[in-house]
N, C-alpha and C. Protein backbone atom coordinates (compact mmCIF):
# COMPACT_ATOMS: atom_id res chain seq x y z
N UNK A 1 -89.32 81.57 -58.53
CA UNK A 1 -88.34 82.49 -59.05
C UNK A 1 -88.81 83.00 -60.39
N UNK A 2 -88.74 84.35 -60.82
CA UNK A 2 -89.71 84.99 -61.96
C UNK A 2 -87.96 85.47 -62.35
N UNK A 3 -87.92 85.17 -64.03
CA UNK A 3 -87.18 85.07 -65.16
C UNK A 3 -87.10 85.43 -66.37
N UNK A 4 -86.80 86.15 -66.86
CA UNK A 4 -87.24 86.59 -68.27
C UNK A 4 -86.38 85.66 -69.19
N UNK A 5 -86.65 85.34 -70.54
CA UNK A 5 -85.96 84.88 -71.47
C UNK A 5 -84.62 85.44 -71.65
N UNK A 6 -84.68 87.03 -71.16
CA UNK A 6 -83.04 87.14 -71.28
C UNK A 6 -82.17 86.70 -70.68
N UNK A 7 -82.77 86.44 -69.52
CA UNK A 7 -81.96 85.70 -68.23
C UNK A 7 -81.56 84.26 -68.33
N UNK A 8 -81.94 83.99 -69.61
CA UNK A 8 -81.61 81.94 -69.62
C UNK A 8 -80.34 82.26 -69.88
N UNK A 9 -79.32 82.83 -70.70
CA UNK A 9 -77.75 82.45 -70.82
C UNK A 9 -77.01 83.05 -69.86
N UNK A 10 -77.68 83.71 -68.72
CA UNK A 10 -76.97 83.53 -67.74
C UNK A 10 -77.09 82.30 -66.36
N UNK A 11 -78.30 82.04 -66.69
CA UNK A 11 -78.97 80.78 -65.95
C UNK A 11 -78.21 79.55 -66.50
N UNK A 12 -78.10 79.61 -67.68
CA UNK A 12 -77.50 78.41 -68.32
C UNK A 12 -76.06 78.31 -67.79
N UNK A 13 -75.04 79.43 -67.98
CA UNK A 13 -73.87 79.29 -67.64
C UNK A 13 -73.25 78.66 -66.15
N UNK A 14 -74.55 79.36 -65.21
CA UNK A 14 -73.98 78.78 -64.01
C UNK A 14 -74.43 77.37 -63.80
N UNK A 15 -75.88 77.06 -64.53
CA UNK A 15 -76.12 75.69 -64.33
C UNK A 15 -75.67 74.53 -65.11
N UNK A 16 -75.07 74.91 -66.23
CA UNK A 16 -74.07 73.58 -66.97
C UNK A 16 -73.05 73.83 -67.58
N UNK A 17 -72.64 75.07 -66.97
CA UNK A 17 -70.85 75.26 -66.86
C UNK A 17 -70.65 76.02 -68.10
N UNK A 18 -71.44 76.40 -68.77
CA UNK A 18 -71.22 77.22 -70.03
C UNK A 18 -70.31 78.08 -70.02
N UNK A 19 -69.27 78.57 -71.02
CA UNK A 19 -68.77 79.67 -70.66
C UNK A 19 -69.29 80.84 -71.56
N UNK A 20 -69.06 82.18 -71.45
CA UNK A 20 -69.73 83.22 -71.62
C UNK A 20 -69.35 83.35 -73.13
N UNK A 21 -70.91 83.59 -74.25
CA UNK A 21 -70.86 83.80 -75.37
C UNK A 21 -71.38 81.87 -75.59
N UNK A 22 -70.95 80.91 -75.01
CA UNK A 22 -71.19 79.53 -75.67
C UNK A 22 -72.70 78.99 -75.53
N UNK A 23 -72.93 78.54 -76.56
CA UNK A 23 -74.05 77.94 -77.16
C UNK A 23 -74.47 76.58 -76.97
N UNK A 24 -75.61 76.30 -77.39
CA UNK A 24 -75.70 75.16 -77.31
C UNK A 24 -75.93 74.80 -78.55
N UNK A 25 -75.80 75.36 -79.35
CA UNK A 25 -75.56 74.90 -81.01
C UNK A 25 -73.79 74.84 -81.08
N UNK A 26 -73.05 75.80 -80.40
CA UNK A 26 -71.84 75.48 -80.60
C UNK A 26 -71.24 74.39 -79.80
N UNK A 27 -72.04 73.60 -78.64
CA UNK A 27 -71.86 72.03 -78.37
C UNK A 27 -72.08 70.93 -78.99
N UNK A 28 -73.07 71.40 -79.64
CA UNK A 28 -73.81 70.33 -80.43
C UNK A 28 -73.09 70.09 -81.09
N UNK A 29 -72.26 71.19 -82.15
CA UNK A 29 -71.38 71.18 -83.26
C UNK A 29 -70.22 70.38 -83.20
N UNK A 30 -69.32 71.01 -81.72
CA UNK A 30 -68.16 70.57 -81.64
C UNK A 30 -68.23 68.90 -81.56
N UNK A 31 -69.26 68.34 -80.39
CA UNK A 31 -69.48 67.37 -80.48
C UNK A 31 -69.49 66.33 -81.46
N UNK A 32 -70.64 67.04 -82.58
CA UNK A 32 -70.52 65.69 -83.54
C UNK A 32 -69.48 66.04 -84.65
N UNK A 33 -68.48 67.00 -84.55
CA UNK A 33 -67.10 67.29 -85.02
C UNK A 33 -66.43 66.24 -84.71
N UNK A 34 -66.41 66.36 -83.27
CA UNK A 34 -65.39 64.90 -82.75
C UNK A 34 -66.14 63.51 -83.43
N UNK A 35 -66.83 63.69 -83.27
CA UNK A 35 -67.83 62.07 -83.52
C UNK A 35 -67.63 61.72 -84.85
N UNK A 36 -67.64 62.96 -85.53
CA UNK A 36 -67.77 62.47 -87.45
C UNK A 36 -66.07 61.88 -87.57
N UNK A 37 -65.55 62.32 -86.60
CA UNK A 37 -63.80 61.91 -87.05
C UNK A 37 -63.76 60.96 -87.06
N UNK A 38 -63.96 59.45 -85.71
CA UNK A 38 -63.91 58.44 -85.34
C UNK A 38 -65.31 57.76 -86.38
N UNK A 39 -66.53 57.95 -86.99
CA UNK A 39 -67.30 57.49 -87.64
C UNK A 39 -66.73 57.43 -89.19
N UNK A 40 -66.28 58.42 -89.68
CA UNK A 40 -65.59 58.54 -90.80
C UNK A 40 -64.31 57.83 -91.08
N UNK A 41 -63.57 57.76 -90.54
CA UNK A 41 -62.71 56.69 -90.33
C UNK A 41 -62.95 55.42 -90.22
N UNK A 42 -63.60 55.23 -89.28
CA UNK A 42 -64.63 53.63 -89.47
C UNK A 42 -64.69 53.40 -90.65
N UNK A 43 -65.76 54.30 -91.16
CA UNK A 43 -66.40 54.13 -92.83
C UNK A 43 -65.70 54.19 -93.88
N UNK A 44 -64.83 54.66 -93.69
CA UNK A 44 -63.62 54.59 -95.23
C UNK A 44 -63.83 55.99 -96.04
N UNK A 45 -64.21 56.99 -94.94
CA UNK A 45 -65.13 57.88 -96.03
C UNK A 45 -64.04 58.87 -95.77
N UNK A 46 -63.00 58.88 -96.71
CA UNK A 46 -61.83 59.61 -96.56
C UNK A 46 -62.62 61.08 -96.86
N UNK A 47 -63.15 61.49 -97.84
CA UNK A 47 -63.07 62.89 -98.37
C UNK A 47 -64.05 63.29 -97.08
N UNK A 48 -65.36 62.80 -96.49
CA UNK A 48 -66.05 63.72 -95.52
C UNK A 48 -64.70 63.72 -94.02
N UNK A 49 -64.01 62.65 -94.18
CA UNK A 49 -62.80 62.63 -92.98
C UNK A 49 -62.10 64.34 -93.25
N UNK A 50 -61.44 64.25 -94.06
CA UNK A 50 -61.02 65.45 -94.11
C UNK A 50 -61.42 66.90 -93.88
N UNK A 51 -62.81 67.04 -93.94
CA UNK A 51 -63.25 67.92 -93.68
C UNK A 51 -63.93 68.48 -92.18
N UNK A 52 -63.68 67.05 -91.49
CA UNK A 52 -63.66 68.00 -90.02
C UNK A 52 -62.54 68.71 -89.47
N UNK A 53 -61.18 68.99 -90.18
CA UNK A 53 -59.67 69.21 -90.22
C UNK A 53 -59.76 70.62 -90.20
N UNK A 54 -58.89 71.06 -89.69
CA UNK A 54 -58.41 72.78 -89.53
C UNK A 54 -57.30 72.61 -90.86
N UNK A 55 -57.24 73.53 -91.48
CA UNK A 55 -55.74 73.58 -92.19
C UNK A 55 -54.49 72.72 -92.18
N UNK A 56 -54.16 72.77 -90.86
CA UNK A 56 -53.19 72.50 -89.93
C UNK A 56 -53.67 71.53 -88.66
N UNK A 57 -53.29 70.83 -88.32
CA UNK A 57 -53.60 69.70 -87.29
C UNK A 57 -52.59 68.67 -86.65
N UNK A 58 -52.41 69.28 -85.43
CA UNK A 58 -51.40 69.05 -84.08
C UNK A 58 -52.05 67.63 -83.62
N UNK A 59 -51.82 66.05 -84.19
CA UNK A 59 -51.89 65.25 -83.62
C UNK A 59 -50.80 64.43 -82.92
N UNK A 60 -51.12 63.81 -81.30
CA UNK A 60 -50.43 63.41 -80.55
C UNK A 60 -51.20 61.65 -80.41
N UNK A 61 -50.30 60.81 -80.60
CA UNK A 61 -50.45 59.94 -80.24
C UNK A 61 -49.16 59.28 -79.52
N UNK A 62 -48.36 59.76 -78.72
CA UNK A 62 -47.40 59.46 -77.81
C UNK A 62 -47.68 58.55 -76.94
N UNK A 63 -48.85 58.44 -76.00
CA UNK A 63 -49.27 57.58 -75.17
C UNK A 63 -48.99 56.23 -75.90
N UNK A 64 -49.06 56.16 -77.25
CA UNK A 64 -49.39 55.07 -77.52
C UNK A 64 -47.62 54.29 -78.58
N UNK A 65 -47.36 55.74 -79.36
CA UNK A 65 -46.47 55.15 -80.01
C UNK A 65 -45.18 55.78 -79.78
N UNK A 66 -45.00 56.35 -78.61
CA UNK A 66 -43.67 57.26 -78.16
C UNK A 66 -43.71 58.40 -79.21
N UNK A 67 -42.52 59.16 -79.21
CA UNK A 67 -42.17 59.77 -80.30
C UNK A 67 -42.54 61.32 -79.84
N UNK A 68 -42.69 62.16 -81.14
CA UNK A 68 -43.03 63.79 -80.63
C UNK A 68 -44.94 63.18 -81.26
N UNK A 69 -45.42 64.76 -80.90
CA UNK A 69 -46.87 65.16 -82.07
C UNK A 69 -46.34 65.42 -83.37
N UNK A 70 -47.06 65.22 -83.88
CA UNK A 70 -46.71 65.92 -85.57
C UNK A 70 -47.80 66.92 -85.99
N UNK A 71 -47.18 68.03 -87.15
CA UNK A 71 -48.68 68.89 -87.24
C UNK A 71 -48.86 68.29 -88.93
N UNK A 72 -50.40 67.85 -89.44
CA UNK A 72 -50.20 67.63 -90.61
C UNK A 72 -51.33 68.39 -90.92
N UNK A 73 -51.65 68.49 -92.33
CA UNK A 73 -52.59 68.75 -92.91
C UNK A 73 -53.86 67.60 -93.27
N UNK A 74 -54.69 67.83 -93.70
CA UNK A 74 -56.07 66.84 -93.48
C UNK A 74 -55.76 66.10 -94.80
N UNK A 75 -54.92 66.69 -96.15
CA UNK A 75 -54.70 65.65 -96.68
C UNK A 75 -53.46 64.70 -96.22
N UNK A 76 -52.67 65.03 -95.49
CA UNK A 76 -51.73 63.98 -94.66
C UNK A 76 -52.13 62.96 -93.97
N UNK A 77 -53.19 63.75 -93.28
CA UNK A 77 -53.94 62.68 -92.13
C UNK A 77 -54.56 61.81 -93.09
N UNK A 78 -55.52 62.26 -93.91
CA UNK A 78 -56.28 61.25 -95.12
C UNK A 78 -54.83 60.15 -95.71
N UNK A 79 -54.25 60.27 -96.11
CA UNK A 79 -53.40 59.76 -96.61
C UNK A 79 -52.81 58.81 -95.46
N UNK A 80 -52.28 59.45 -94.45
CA UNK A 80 -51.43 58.01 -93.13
C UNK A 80 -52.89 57.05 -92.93
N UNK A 81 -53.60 57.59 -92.26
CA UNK A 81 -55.05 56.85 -91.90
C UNK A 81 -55.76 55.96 -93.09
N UNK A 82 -55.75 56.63 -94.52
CA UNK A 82 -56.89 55.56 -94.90
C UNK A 82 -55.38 54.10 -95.28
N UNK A 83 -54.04 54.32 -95.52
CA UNK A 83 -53.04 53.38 -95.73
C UNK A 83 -53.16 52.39 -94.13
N UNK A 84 -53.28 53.16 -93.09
CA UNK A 84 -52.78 52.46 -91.95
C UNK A 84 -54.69 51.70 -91.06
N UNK A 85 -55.35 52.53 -91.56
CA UNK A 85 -57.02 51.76 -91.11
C UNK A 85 -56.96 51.28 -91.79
N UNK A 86 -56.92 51.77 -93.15
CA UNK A 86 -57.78 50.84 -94.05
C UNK A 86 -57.08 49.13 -94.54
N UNK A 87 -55.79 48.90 -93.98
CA UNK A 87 -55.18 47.50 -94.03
C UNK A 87 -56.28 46.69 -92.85
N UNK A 88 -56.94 47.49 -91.89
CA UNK A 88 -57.29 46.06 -91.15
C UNK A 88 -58.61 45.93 -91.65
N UNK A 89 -59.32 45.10 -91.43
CA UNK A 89 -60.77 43.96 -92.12
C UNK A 89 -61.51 44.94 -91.25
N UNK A 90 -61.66 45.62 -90.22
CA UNK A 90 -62.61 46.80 -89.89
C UNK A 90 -62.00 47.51 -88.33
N UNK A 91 -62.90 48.98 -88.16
CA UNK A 91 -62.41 49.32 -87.11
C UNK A 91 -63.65 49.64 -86.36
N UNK A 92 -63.62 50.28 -85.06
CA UNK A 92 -64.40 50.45 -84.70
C UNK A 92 -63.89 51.50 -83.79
N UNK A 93 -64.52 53.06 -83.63
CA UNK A 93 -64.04 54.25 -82.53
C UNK A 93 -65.52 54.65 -81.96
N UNK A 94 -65.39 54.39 -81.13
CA UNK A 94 -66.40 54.65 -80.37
C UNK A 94 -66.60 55.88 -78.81
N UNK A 95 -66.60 57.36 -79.47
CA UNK A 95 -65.88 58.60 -78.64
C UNK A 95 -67.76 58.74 -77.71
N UNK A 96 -67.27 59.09 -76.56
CA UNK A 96 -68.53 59.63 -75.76
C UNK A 96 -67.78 60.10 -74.50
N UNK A 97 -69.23 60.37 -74.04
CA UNK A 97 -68.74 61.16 -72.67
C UNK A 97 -68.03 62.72 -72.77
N UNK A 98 -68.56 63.57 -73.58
CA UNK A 98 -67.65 64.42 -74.33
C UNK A 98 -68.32 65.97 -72.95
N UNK A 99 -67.19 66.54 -73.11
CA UNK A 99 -67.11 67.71 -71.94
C UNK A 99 -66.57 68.70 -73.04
N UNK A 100 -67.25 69.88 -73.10
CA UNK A 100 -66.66 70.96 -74.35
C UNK A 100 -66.84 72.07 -73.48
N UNK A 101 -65.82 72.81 -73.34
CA UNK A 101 -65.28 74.30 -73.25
C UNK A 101 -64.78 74.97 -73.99
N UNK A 102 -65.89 76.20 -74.18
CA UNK A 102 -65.60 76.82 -75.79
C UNK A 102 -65.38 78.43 -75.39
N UNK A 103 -64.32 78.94 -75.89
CA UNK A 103 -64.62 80.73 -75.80
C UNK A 103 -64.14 81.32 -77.08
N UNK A 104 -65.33 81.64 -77.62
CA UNK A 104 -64.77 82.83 -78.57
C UNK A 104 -64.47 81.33 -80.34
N UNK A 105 -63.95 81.60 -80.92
CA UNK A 105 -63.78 81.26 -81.87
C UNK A 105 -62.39 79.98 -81.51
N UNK A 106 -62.33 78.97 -80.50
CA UNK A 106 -62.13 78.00 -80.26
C UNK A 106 -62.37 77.30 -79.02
N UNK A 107 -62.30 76.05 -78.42
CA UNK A 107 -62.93 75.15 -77.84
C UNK A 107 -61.77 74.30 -77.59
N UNK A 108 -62.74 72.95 -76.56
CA UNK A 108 -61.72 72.35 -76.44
C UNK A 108 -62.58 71.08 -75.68
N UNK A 109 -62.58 69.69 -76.18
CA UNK A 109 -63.82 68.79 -76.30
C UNK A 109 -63.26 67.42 -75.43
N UNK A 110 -63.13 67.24 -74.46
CA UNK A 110 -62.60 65.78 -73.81
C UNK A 110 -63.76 65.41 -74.10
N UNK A 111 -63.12 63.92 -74.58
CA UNK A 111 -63.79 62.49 -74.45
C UNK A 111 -63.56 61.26 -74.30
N UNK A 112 -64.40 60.05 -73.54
CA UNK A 112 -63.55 58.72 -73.98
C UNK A 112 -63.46 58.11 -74.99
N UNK A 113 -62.90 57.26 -75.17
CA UNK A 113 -62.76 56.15 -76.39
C UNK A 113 -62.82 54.85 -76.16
N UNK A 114 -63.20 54.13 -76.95
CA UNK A 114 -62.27 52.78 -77.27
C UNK A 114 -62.23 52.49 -78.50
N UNK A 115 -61.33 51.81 -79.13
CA UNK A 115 -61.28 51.74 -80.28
C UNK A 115 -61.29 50.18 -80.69
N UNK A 116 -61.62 49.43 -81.29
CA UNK A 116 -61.32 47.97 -81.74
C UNK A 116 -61.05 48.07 -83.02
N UNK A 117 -60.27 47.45 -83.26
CA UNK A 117 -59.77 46.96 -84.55
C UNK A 117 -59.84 45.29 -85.20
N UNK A 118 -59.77 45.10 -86.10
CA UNK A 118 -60.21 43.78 -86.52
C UNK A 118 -59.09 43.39 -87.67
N UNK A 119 -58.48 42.30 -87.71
CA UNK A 119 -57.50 41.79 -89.00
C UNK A 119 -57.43 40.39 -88.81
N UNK A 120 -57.76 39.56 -89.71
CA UNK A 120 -57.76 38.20 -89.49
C UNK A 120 -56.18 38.06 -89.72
N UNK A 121 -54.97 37.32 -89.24
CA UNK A 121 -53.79 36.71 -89.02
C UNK A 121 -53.65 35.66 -88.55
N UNK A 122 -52.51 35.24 -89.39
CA UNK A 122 -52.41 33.36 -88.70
C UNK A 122 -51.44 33.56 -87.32
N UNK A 123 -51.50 34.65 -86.94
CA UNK A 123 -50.19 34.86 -85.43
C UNK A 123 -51.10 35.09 -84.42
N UNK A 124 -52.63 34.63 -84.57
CA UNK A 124 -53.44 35.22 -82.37
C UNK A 124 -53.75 36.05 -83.06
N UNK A 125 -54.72 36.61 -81.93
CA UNK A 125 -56.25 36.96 -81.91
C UNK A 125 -56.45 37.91 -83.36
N UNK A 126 -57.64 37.94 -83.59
CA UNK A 126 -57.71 38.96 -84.92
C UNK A 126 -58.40 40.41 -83.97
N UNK A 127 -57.99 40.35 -82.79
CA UNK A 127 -58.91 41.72 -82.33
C UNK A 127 -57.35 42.09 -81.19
N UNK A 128 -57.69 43.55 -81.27
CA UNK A 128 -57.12 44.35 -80.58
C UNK A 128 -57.88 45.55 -80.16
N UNK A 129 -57.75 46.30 -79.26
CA UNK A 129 -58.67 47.13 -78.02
C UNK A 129 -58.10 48.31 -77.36
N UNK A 130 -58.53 49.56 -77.91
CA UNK A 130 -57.81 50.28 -76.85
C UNK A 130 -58.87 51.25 -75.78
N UNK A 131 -58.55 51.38 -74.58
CA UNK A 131 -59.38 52.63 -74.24
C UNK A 131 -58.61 53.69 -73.80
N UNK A 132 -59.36 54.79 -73.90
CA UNK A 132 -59.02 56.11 -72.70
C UNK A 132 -59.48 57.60 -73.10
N UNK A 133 -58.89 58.89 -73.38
CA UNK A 133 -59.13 59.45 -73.68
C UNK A 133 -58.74 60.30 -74.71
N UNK A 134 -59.74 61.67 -75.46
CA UNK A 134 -59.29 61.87 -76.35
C UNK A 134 -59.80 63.96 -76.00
N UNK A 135 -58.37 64.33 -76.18
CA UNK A 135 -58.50 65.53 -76.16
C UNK A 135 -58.74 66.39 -77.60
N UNK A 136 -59.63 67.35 -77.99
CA UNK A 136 -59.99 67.67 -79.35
C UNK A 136 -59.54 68.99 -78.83
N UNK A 137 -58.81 69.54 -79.76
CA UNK A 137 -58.72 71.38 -79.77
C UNK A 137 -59.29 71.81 -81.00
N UNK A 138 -60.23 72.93 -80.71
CA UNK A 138 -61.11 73.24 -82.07
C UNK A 138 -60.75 75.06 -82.22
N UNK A 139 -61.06 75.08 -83.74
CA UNK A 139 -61.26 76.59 -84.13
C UNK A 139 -62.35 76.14 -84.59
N UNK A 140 -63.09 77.82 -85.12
CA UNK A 140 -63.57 77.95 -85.69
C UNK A 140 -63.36 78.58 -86.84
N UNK A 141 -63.67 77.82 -88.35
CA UNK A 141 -62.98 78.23 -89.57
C UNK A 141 -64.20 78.33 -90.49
N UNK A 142 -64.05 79.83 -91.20
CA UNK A 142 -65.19 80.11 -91.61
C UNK A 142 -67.02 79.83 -91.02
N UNK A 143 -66.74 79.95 -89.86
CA UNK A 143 -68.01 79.74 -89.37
C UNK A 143 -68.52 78.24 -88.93
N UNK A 144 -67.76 77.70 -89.15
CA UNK A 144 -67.81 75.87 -88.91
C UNK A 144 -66.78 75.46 -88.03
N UNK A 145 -67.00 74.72 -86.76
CA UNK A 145 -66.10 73.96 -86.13
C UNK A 145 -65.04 72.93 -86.89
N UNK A 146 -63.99 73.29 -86.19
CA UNK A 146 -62.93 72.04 -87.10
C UNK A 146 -62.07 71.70 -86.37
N UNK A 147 -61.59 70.54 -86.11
CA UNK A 147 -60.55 69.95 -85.35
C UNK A 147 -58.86 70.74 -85.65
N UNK A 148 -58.33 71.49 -84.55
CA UNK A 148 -56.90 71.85 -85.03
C UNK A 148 -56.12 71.04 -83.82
N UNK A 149 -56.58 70.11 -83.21
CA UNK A 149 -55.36 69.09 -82.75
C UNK A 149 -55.71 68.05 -81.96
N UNK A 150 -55.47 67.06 -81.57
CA UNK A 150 -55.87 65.20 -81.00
C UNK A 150 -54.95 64.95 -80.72
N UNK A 151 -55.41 64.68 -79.17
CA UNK A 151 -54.13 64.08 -77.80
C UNK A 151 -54.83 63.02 -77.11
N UNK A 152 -54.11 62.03 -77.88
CA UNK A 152 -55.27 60.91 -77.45
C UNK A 152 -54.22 60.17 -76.05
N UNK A 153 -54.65 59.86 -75.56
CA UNK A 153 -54.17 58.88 -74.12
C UNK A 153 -55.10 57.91 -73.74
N UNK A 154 -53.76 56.69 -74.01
CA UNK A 154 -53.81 55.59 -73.99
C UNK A 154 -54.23 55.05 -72.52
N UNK A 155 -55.30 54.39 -71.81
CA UNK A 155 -55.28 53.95 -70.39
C UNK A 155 -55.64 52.46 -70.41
N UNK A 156 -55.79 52.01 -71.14
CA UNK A 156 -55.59 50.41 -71.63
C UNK A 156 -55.84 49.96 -72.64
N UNK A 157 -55.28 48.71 -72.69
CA UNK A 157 -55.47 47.80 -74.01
C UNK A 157 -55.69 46.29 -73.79
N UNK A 158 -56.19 45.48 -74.82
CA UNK A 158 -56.27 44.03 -74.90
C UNK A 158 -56.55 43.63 -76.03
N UNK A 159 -55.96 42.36 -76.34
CA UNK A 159 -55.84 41.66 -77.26
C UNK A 159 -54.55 41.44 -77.90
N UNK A 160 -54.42 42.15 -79.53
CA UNK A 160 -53.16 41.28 -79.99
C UNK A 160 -52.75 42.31 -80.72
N UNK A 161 -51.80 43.25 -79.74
CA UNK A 161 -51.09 44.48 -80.09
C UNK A 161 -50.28 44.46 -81.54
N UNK A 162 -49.75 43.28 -81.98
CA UNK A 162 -48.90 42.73 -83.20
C UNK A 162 -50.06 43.27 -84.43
N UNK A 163 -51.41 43.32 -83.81
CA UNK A 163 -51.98 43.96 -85.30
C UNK A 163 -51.52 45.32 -85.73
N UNK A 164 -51.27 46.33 -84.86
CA UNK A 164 -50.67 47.35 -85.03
C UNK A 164 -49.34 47.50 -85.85
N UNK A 165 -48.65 46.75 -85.97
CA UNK A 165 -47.31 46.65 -86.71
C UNK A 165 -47.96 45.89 -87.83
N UNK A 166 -48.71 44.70 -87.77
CA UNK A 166 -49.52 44.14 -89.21
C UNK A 166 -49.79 44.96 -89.83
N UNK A 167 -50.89 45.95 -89.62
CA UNK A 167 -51.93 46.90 -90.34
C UNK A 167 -50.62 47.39 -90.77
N UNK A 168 -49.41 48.57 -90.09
CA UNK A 168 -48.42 49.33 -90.65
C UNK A 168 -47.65 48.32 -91.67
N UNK A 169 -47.69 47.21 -92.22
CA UNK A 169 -46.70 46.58 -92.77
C UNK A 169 -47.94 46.60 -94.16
N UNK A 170 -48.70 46.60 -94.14
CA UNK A 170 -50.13 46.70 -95.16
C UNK A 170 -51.33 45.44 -95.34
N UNK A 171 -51.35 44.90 -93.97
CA UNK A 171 -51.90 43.72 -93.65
C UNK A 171 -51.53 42.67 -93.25
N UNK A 172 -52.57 41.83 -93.15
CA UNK A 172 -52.22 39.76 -92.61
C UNK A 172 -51.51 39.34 -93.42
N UNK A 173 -50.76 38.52 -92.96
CA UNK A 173 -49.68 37.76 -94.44
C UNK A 173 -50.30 36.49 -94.07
């Protein structure tokens, strides 16, 4: 089969689902967008945390803690997250498997998870576990990918769910 170089982004689209105009620099991007969220958090590294954030940011964690989404800003999120991670002794998010569909100046990035968490307590186990998935909705802001919302769903857990109410109380007693 004879091909010219112009013909790869249409070759590409039908052979790994690209949609029309998307890149493979704009996968790459979104990708380690999602990735720097769950690594940054790990790390305590509030100020680069914030900056994978849209303005505005539609997070859902219902699967896990009932309730509505809330929309906050990246200093909100910095602020609930480094009070509510940063009480346990370490975390661990570990996002892969990531599927990105992008058109035009936003996207939209499934991936799995699991997350572990760590808090030593005199009440059982110091570990808790979650897996499943994590939906990313992205713009593009000023020319850079940025997270404008996280719908994470919960599809299991193990260990010692009581750390979750620990960490929110501000640690092990």
């Amino acid at each position: 089969m004879d091909f010219s170089r112009n013909d790869l982004p249409a070759i590409l689209a039908r052979t790994t689902g690209f949609a029309e105009g998307e890149t493979v620099d704009d996968r790459a991007e979104i990708v380690e967008v999602c990735t720097r969220m769950a690594v940054h958090a790990d790390r305590r590294e509030w100020d680069e945390l914030a900056e994978v954030f849209a303005p505005a940011v539609t997070l859902d964690y219902t699967s896990l803690n009932g309730g509505e989404p809330g929309v906050l800003t990246p200093a909100e999120i910095v602020a609930a997250w480094s009070g509510f991670l940063g009480a346990f002794d370490a975390t661990q998010h570990l996002v892969t498997n990531h599927l990105v569909t992008a058109a035009g100046d936003s996207a939209v990035c499934t991936a799995s998870f699991q997350a572990t968490h760590v808090l030593a307590n005199r009440f059982g186990s110091p570990l808790w576990t979650l897996g499943g998935d994590y939906e990313f909705h992205l713009v593009r802001v000023e020319g850079s990918w940025k997270i404008a919302g996280v719908v994470m769903t919960v599809v299991w857990a193990d260990g010692n769910k009581d750390l979750l109410a620990l960490a929110a109380a501000g640690g092990a007693s």
